[in-house]
C-alpha atoms as a PDB file:
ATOM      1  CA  UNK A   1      29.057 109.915  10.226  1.00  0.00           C
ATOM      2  CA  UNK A   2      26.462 110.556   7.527  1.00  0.00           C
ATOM      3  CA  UNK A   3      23.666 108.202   6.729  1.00  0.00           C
ATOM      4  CA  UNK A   4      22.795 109.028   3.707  1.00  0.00           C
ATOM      5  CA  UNK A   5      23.164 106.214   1.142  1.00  0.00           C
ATOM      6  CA  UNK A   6      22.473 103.590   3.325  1.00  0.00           C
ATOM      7  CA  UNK A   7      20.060 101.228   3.977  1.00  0.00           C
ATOM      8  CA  UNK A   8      17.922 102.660   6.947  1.00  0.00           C
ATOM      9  CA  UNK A   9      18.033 100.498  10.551  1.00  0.00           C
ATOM     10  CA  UNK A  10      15.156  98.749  10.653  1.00  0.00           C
ATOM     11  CA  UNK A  11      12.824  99.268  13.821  1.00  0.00           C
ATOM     12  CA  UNK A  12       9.458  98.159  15.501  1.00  0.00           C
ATOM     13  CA  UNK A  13       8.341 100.042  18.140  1.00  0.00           C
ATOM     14  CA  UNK A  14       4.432 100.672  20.006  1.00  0.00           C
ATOM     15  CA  UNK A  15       3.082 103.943  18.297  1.00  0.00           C
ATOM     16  CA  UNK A  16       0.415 106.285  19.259  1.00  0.00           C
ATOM     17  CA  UNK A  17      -2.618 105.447  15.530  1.00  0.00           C
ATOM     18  CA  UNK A  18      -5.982 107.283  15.634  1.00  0.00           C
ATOM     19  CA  UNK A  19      -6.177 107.275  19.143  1.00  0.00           C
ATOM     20  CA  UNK A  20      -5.038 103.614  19.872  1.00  0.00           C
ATOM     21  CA  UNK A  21      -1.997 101.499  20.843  1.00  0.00           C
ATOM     22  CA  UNK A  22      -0.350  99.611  17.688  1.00  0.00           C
ATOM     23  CA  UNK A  23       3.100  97.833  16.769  1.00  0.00           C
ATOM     24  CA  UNK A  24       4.819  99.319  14.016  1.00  0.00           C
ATOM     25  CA  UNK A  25       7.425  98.206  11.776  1.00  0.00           C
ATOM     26  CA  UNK A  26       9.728  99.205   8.931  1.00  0.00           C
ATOM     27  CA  UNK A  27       8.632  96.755   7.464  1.00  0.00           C
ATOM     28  CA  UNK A  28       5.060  98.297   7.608  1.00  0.00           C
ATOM     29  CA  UNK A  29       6.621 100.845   5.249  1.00  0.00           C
ATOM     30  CA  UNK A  30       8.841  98.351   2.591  1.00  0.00           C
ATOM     31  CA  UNK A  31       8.450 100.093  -0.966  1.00  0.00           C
ATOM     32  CA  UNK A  32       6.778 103.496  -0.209  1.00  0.00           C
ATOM     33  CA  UNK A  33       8.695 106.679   0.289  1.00  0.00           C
ATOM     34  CA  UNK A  34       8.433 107.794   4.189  1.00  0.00           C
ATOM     35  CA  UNK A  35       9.721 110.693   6.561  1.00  0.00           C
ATOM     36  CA  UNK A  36      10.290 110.242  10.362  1.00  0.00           C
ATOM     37  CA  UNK A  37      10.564 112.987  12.022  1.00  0.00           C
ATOM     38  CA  UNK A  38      11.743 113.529  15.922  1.00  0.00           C
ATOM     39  CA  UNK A  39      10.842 115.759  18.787  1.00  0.00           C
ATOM     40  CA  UNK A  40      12.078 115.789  22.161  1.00  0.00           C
ATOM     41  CA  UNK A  41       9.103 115.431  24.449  1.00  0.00           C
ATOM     42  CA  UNK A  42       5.217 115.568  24.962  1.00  0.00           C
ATOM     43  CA  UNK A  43       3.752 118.835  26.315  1.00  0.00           C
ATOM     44  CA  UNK A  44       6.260 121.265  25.428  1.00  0.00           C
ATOM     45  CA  UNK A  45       6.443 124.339  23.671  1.00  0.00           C
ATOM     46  CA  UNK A  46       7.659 123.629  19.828  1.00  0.00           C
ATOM     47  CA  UNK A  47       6.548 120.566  19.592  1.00  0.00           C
ATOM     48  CA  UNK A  48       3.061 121.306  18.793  1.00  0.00           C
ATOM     49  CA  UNK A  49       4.046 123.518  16.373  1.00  0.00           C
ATOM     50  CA  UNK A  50       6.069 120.830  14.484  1.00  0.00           C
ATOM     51  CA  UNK A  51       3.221 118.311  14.529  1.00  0.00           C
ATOM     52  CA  UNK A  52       0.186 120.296  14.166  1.00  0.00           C
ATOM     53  CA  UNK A  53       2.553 121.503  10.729  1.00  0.00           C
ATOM     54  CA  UNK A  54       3.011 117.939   9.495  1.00  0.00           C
ATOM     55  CA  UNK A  55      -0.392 117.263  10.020  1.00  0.00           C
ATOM     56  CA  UNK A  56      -1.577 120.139   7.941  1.00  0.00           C
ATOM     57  CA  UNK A  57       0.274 118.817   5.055  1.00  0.00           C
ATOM     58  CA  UNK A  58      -0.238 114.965   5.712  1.00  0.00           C
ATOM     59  CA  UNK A  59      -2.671 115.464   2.159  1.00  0.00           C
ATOM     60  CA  UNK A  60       0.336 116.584   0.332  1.00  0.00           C
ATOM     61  CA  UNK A  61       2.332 113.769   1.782  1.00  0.00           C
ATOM     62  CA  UNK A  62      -0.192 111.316   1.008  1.00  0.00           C
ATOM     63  CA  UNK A  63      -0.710 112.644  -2.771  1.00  0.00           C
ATOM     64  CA  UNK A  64       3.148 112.345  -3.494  1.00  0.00           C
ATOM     65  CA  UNK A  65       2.862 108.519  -2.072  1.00  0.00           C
ATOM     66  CA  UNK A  66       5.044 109.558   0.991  1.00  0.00           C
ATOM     67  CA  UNK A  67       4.361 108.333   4.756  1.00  0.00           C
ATOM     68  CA  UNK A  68       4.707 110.202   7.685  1.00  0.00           C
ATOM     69  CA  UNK A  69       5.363 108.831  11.185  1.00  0.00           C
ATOM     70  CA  UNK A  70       6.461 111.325  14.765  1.00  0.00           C
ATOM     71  CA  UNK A  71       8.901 109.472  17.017  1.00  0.00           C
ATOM     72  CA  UNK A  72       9.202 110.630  20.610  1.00  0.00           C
ATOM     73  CA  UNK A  73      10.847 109.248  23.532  1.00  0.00           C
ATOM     74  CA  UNK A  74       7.576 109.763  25.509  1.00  0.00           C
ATOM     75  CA  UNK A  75       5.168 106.613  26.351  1.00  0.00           C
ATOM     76  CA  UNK A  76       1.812 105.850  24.156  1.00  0.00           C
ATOM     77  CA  UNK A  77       0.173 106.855  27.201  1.00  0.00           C
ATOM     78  CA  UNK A  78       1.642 110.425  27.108  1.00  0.00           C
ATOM     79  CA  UNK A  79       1.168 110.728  23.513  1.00  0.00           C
ATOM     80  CA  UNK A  80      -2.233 109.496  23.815  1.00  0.00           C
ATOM     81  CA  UNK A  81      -2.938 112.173  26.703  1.00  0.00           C
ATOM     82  CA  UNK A  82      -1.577 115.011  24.632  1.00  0.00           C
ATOM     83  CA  UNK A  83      -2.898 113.978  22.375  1.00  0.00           C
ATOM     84  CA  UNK A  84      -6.297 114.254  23.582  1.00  0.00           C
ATOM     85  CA  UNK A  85      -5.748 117.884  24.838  1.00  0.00           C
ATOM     86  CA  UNK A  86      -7.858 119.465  22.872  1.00  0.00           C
ATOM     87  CA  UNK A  87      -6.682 122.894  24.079  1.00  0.00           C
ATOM     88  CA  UNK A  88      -3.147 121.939  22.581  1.00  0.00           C
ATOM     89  CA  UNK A  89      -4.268 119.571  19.564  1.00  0.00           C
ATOM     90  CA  UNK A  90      -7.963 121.441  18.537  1.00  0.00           C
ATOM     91  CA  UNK A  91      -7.715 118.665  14.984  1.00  0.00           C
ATOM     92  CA  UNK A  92      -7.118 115.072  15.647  1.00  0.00           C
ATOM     93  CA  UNK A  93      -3.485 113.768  14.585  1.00  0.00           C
ATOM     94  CA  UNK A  94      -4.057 111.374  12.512  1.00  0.00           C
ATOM     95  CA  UNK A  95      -0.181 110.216  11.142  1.00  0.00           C
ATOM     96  CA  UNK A  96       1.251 107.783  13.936  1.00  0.00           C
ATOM     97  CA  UNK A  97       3.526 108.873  16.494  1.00  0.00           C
ATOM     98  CA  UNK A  98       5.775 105.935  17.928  1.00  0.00           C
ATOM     99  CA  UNK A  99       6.940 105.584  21.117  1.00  0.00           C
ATOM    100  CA  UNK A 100      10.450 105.048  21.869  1.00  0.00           C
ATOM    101  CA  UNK A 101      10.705 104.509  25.117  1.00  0.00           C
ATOM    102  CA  UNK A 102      13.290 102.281  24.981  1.00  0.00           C
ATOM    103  CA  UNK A 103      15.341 104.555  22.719  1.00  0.00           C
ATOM    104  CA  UNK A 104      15.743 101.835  20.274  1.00  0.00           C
ATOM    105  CA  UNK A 105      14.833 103.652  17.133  1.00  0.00           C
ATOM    106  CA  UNK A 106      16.346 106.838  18.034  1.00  0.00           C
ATOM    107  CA  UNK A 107      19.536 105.530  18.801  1.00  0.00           C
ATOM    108  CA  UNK A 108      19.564 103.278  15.486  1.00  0.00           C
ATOM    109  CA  UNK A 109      19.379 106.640  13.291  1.00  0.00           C
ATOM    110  CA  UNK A 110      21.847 108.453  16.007  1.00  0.00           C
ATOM    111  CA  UNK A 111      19.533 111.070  17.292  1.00  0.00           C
ATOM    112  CA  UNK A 112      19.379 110.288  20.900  1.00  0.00           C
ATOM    113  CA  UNK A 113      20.589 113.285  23.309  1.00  0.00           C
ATOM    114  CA  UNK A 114      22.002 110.742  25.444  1.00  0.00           C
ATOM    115  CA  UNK A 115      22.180 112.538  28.409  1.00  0.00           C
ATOM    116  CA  UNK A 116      18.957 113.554  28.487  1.00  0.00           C
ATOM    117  CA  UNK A 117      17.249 110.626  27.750  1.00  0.00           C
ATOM    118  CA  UNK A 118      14.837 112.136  24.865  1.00  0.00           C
ATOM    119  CA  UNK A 119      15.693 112.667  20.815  1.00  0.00           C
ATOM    120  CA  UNK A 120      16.730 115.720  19.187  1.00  0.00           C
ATOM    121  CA  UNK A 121      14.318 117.592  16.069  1.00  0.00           C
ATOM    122  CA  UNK A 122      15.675 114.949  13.297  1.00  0.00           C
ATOM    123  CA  UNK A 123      13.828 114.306  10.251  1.00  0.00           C
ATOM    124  CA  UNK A 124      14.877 111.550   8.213  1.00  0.00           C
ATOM    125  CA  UNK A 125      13.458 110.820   4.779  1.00  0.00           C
ATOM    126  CA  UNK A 126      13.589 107.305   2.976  1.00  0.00           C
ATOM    127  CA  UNK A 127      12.942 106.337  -0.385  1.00  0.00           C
ATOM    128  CA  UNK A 128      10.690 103.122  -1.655  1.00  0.00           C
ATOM    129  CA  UNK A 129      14.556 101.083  -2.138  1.00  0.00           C
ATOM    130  CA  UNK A 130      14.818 101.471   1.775  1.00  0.00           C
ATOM    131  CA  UNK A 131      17.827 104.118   1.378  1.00  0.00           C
ATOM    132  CA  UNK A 132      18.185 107.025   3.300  1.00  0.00           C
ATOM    133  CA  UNK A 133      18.217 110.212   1.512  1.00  0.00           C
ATOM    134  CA  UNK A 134      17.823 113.393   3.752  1.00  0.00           C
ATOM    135  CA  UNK A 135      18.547 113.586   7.108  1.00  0.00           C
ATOM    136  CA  UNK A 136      18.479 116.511   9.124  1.00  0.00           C
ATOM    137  CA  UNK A 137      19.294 117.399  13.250  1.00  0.00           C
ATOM    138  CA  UNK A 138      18.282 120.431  14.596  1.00  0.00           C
ATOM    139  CA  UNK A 139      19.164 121.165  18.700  1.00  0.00           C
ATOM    140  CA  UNK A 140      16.103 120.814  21.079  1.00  0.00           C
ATOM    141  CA  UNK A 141      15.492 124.712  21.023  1.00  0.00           C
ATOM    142  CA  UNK A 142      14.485 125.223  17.126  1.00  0.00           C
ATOM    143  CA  UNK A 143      12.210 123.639  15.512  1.00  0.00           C
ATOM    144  CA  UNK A 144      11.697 122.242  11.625  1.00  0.00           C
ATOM    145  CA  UNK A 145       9.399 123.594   8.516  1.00  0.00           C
ATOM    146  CA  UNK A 146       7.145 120.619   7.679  1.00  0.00           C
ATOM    147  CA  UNK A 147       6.883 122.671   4.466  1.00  0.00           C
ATOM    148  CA  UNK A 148      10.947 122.347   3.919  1.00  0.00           C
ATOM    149  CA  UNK A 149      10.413 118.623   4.754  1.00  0.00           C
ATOM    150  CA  UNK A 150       7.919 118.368   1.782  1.00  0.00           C
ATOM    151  CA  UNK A 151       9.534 120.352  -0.590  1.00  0.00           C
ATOM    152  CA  UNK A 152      12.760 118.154   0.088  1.00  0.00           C
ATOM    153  CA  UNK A 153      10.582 115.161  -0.250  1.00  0.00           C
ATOM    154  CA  UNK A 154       9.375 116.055  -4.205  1.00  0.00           C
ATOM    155  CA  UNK A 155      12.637 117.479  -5.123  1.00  0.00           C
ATOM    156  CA  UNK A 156      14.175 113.958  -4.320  1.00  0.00           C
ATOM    157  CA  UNK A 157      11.117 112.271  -5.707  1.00  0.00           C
ATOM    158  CA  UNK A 158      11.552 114.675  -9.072  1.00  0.00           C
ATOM    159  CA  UNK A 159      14.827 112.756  -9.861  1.00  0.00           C
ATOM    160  CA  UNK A 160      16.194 116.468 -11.614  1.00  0.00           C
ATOM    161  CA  UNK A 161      18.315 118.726 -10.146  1.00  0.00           C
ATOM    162  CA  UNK A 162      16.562 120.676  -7.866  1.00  0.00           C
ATOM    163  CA  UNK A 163      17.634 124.301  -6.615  1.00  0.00           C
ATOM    164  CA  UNK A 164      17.477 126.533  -3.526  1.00  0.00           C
ATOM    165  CA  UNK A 165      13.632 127.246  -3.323  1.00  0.00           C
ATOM    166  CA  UNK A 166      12.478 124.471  -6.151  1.00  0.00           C
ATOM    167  CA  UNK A 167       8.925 123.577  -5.816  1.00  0.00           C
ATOM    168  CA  UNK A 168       7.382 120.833  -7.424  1.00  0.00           C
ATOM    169  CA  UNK A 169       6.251 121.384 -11.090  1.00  0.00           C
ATOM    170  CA  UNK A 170       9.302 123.948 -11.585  1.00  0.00           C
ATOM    171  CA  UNK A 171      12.082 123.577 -14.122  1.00  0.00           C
ATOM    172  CA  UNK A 172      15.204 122.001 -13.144  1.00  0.00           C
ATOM    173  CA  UNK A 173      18.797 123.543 -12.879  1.00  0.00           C
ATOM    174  CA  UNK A 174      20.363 123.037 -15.928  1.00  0.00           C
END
């Protein structure tokens, strides 16, 4: 069953912030716009690519008033090793990356691979009311386009219809 619409679980969870091990909340994020976005597992493949791509465009997120937070079902500790590897993460992540380790937060949005133990690629955007207004699961093999995820961001922000392709500052459909 679709999410969108509704009021988005609230969570708390330990997250992976500059380097160090902090509590974050929902409620951290009450009244601002924010995306979370999933990804299976620390040191793997796409992953990387997924972060390293939100972290690019963390500028853009922050101009447009928009948070963004990485979930994972992986331990601060992990994250904070990855992390680290500066092989695999050259730039220093600066958005925080919580760590569901008890799958709390992934199962409250419905994006835990059960059987597996870890999250799919979700991304989930909410608005400033709390409301959930994009959501998005792709399978563990194929990963997201931060870009898409910030372009879907500002068309809902835009409050016009937005088409195929729209990019922020363009003309609405009809």
């Amino acid at each position: 069953m679709s999410m969108i619409g509704q009021k988005a679980p609230e969570w708390s969870a330990p997250a992976y912030v500059n380097g160090e091990q902090k509590t974050l909340s929902s409620k951290d994020f009450a009244g601002k716009w924010y995306v979370l976005y999933w990804y299976p597992l620390d040191f793997t493949f796409v992953c990387p690519t997924e972060i390293k791509g939100f972290q690019q465009l963390l500028e853009d997120f922050q101009e447009d008033g928009v948070a963004v937070i990485g979930v994972s079902t992986d331990s601060f500790f992990s994250h904070k090793a990855w992390f680290d590897d500066r092989k695999t993460f050259p730039d220093t992540i600066t958005h925080p990356v919580v760590a569901d380790t008890n799958h709390h937060v992934s199962r409250a949005y419905n994006v835990l691979k059960e059987d597996d133990g870890v999250a799919f690629r979700a991304t989930v955007i909410v608005d400033d009311k709390g409301v959930i207004r994009s959501m998005s699961v792709n399978d563990l093999s194929v990963g997201r386009s931060p870009n898409e995820v910030l372009r879907t961001v500002q068309a809902l922000q835009s409050g016009g219809l937005c088409g195929a392709d729209w990019k922020k500052g363009e003309e609405f459909v009809g």
